[in-house]
N, C-alpha and C. Protein backbone atom coordinates (compact mmCIF):
# COMPACT_ATOMS: atom_id res chain seq x y z
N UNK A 1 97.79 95.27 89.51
CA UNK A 1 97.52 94.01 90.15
C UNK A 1 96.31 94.18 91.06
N UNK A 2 95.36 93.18 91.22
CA UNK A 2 94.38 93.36 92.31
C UNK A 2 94.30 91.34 93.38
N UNK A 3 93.55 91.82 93.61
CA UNK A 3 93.38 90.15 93.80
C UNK A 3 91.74 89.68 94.17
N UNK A 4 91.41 88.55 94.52
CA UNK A 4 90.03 87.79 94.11
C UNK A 4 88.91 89.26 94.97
N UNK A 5 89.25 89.96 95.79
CA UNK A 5 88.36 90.90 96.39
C UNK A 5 87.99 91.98 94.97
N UNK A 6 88.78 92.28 94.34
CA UNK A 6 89.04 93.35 93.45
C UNK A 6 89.61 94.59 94.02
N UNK A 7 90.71 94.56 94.87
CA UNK A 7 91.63 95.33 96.09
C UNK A 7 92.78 95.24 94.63
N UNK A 8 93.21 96.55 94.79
CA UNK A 8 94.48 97.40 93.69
C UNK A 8 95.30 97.24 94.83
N UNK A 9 96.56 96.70 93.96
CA UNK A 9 98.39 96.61 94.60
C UNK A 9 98.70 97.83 94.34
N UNK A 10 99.36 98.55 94.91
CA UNK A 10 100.57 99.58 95.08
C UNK A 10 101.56 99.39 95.45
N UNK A 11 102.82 99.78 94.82
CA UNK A 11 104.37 99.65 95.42
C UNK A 11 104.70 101.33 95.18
N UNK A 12 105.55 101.59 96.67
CA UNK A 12 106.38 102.55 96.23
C UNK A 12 107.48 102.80 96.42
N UNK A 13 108.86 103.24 94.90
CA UNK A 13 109.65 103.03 95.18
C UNK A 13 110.70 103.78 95.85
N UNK A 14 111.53 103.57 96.36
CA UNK A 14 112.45 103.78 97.43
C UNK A 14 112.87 105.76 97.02
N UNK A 15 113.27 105.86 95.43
CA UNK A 15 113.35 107.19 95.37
C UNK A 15 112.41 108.34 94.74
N UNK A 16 111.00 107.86 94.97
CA UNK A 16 109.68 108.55 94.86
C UNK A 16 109.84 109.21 96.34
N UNK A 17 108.89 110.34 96.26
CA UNK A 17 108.34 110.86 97.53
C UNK A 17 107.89 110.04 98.52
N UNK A 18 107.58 110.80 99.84
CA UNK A 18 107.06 109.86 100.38
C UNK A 18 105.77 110.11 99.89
N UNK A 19 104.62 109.20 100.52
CA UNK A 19 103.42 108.66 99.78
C UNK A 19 102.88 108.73 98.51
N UNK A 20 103.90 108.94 98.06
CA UNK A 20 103.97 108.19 96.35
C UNK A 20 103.83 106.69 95.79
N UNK A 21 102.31 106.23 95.35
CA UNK A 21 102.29 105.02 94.99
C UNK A 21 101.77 104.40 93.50
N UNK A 22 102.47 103.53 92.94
CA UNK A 22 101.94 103.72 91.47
C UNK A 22 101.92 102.07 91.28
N UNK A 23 101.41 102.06 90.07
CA UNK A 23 101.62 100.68 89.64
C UNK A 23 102.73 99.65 89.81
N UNK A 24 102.83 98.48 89.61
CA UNK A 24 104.31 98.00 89.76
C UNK A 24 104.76 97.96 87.40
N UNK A 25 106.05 97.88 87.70
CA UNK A 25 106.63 98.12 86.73
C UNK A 25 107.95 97.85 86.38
N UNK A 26 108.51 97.39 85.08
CA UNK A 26 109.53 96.94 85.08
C UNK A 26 110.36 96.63 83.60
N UNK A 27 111.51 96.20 83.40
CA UNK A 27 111.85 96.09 81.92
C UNK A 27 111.91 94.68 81.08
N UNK A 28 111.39 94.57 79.98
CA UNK A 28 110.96 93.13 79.39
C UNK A 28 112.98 93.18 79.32
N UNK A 29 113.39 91.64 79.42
CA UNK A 29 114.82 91.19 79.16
C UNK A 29 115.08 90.72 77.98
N UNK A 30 115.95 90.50 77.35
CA UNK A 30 116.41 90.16 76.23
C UNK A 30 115.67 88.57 75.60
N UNK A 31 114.91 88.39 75.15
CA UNK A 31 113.95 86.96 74.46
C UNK A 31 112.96 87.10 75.72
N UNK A 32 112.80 87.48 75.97
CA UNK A 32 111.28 87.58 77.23
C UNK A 32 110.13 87.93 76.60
N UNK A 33 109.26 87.39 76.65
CA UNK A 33 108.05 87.99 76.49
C UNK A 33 107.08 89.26 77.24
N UNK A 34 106.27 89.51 76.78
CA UNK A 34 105.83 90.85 78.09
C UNK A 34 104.87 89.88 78.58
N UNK A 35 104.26 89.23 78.53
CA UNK A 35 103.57 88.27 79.41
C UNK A 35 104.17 87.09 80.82
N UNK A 36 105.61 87.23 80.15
CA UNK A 36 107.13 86.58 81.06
C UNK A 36 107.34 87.84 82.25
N UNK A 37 107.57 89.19 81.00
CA UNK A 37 108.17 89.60 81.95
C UNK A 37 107.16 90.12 83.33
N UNK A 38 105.82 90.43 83.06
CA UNK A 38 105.10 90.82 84.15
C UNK A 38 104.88 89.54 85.04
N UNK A 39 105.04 88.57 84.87
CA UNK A 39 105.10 87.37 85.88
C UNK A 39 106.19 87.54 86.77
N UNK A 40 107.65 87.63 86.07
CA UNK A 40 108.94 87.91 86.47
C UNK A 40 109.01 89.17 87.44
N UNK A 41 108.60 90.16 86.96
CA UNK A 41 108.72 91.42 88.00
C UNK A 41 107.96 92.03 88.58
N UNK A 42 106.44 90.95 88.74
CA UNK A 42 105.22 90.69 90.06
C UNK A 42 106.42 89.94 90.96
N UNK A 43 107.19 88.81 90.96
CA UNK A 43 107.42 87.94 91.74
C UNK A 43 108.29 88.21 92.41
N UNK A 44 109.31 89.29 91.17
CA UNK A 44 110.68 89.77 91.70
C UNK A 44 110.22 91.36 92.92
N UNK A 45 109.68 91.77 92.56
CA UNK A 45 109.67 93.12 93.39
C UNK A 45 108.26 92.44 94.47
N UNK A 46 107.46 91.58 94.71
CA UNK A 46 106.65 91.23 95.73
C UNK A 46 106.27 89.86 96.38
N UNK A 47 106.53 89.02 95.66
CA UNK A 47 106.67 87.79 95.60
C UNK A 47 104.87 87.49 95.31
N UNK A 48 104.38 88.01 94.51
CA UNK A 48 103.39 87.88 93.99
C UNK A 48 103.05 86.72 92.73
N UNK A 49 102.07 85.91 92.79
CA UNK A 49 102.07 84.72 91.81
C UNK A 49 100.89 84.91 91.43
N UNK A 50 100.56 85.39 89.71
CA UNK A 50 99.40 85.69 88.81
C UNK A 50 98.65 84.72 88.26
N UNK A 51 97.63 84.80 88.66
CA UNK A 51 97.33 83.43 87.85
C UNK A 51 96.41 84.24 86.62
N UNK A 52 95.96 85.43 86.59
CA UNK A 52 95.04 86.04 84.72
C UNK A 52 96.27 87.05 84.58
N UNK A 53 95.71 87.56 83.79
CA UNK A 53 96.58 88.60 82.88
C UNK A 53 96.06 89.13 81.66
N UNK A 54 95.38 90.76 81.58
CA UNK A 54 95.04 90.97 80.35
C UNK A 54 95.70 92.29 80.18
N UNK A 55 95.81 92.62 78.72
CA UNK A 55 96.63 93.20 77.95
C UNK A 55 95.60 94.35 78.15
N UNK A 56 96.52 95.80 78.63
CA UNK A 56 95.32 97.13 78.76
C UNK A 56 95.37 97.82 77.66
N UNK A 57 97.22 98.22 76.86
CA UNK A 57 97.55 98.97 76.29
C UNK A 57 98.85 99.28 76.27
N UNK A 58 99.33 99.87 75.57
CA UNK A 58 100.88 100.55 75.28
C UNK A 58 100.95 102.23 75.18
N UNK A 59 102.23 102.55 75.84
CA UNK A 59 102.12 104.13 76.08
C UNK A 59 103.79 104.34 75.64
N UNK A 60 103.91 105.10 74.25
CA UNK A 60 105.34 105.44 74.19
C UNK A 60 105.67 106.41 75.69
N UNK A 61 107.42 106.27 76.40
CA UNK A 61 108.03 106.76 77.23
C UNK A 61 109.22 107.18 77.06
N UNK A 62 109.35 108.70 76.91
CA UNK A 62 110.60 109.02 76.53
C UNK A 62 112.06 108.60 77.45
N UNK A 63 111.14 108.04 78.64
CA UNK A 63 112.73 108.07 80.18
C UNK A 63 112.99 106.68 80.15
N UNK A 64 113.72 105.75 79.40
CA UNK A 64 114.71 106.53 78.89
C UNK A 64 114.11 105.94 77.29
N UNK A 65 113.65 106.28 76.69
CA UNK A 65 113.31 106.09 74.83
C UNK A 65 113.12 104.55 75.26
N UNK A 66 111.99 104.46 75.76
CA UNK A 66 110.94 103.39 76.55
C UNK A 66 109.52 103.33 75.99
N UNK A 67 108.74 101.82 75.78
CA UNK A 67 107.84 101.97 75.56
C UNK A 67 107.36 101.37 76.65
N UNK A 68 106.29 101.95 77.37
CA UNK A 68 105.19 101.35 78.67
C UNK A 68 104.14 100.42 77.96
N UNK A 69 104.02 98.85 78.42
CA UNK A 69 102.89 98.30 78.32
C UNK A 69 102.06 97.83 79.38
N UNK A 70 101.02 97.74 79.33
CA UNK A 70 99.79 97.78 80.58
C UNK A 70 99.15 96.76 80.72
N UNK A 71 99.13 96.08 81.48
CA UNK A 71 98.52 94.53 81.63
C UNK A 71 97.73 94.13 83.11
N UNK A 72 96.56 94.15 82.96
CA UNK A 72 95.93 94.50 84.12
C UNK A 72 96.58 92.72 85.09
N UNK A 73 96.27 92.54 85.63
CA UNK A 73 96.67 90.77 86.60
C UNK A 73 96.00 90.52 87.79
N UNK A 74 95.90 89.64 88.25
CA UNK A 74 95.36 88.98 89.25
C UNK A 74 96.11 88.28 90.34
N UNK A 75 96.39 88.35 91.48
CA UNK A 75 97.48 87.69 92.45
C UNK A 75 96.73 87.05 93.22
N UNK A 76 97.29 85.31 93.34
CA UNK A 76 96.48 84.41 93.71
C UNK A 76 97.02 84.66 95.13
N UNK A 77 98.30 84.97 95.53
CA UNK A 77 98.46 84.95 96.97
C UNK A 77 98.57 86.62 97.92
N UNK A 78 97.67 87.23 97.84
CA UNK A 78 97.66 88.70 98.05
C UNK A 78 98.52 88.30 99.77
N UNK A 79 97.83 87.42 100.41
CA UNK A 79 98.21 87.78 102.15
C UNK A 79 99.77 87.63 102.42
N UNK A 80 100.70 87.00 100.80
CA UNK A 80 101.92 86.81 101.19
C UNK A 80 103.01 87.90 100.55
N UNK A 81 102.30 88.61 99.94
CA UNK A 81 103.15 89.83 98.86
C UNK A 81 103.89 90.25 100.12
N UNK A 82 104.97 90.74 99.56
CA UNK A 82 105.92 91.85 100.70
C UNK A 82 106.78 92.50 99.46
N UNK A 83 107.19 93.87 99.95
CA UNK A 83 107.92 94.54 99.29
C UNK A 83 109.07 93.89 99.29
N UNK A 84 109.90 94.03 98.09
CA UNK A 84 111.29 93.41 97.89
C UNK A 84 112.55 94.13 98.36
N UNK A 85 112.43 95.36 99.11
CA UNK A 85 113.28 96.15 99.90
C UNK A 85 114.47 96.61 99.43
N UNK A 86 114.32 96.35 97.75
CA UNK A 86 115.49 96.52 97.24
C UNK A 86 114.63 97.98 96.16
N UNK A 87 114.39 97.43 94.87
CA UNK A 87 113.44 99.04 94.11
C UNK A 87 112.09 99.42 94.99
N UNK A 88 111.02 97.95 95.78
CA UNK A 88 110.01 98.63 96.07
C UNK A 88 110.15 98.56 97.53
N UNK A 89 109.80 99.51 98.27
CA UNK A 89 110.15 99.53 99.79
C UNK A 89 108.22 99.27 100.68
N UNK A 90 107.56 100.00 100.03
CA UNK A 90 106.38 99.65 100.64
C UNK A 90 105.28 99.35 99.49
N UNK A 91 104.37 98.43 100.25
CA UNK A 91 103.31 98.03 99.18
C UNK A 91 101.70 98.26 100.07
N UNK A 92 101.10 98.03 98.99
CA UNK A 92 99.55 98.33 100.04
C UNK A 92 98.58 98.19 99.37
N UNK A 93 97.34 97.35 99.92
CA UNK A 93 96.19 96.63 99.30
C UNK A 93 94.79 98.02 99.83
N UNK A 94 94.28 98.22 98.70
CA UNK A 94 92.84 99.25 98.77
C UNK A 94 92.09 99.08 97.78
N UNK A 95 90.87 99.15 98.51
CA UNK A 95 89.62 99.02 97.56
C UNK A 95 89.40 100.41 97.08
N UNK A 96 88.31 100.51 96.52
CA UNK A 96 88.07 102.06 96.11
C UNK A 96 87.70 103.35 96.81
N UNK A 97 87.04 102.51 98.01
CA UNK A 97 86.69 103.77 98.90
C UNK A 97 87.82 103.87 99.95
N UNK A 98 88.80 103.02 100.29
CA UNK A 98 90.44 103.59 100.81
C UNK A 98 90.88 104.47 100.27
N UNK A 99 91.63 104.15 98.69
CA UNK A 99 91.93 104.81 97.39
C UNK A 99 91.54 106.46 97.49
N UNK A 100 89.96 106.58 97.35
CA UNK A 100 89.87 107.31 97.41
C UNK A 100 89.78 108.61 98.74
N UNK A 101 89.75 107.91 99.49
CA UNK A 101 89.65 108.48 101.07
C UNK A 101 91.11 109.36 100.80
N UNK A 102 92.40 108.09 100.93
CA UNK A 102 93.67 108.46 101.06
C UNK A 102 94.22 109.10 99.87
N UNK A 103 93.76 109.68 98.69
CA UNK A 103 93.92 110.32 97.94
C UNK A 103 93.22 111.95 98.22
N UNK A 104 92.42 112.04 98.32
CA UNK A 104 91.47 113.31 99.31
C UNK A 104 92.36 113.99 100.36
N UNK A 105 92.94 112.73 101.23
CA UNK A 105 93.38 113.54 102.69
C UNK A 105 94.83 113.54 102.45
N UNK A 106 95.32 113.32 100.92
CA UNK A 106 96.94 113.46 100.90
C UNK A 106 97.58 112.27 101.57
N UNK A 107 97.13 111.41 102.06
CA UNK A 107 97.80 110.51 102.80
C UNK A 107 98.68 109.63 101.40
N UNK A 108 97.86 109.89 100.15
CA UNK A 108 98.71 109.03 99.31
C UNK A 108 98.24 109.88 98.15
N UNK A 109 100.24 109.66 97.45
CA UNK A 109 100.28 110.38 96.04
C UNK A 109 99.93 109.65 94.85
N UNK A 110 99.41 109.71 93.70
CA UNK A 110 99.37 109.24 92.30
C UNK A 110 100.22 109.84 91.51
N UNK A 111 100.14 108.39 90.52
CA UNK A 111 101.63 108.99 89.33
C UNK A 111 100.86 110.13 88.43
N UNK A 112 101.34 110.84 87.53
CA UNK A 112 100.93 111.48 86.90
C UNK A 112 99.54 111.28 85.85
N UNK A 113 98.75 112.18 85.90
CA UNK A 113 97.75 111.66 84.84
C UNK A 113 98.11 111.40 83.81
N UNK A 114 99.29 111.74 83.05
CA UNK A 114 99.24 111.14 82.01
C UNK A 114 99.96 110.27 81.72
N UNK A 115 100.48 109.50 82.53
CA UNK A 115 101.21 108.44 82.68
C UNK A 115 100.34 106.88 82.36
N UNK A 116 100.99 105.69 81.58
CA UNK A 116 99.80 104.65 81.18
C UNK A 116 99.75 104.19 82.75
N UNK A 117 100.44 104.36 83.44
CA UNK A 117 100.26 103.85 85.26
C UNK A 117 99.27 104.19 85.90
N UNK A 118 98.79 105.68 85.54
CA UNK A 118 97.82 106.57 86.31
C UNK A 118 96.71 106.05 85.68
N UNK A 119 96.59 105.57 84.12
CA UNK A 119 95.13 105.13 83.21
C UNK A 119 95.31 104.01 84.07
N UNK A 120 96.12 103.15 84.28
CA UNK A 120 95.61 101.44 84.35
C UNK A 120 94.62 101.78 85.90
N UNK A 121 95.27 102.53 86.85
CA UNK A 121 94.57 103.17 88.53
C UNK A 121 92.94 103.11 87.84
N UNK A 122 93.01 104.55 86.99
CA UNK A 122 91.61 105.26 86.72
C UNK A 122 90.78 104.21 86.04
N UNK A 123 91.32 102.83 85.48
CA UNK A 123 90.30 102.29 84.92
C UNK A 123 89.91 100.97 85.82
N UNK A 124 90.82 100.54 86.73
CA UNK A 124 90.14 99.46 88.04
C UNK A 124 89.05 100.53 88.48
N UNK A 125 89.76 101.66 88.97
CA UNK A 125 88.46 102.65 89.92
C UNK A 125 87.48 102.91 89.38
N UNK A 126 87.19 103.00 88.03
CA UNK A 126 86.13 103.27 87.34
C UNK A 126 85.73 104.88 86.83
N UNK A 127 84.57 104.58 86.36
CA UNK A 127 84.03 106.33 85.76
C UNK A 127 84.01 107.18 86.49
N UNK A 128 84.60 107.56 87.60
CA UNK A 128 83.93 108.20 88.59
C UNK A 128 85.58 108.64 89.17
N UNK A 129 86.81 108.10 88.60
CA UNK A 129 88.68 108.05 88.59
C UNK A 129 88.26 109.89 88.97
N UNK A 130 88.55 110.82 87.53
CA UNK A 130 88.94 111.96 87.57
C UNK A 130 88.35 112.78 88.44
N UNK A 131 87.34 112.51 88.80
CA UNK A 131 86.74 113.18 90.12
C UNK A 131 86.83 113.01 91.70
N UNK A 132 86.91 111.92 91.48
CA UNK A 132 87.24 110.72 92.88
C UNK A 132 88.81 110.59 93.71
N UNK A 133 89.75 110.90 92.39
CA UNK A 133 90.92 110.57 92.70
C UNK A 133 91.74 112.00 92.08
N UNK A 134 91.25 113.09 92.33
CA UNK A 134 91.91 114.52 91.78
C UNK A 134 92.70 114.96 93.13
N UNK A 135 93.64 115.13 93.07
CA UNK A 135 94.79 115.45 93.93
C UNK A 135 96.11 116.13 93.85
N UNK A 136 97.34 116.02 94.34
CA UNK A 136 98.22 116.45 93.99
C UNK A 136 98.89 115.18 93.56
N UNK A 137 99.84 115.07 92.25
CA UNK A 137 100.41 114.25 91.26
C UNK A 137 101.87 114.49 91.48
N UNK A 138 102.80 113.57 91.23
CA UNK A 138 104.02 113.52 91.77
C UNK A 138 104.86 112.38 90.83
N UNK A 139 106.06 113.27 90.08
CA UNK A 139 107.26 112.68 89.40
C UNK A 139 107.77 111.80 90.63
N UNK A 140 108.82 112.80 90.49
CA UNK A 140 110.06 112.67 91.79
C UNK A 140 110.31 113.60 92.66
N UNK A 141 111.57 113.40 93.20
CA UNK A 141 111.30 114.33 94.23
C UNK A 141 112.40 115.54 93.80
């Protein structure tokens, strides 16, 4: 998620590390669409309201025999998001040179590189991701 600045959303959830922050994410429901469901679980975990939405990619996930799809979005109301205190406990708006600051000084973790979460990060941040944003990477705890 970003919004009209081009500022990346982060949520992190309650049983990640601390400063562990990744994409938001969630499971399509039974007749849902994946275009439903990323509306549905922007709104449900932040109270976030999308007005674009483009399709990045799909990443088979073995946890649990899951497939990840990637959909970049746009949030028309960034100043009202709040974490939903239930899966996501904290959230947080950064441009690229935050991002990368607080990735440098450890102040904040990324999901794994090879995770489609960590590509959707490296491709808002641009050509410049694997160098810019090389750090220590974090499952769980």
């Amino acid at each position: 998620m970003r919004d009209s600045t081009d500022r990346i959303l982060l949520g992190r959830q309650k049983v990640w590390p601390a400063k562990r922050f990744s994409a938001f994410a969630g499971f399509v429901e039974p007749g849902e669409s994946f275009e439903s469901s990323v509306i549905r679980e922007v709104r449900e975990e932040c109270g976030g309201e999308i007005s674009t939405m483009r399709y990045l990619g799909s990443q088979p996930w073995p946890f649990p025999a899951s497939l990840m799809i990637a959909y970049e979005a746009q949030i028309t109301n960034p100043e009202s998001v709040r974490p939903d205190g239930e899966e996501i406990e904290e959230i947080i708006w950064l441009d690229r040179v935050e991002l990368a600051r607080q990735v440098k000084s450890g102040e904040l973790l990324l999901p794994p590189s090879i995770s489609v979460a960590r590509a959707m990060i490296d491709a808002w941040y641009g050509k410049d991701a694997q160098r810019d944003l090389s750090g220590k990477e974090t499952w769980r705890n």
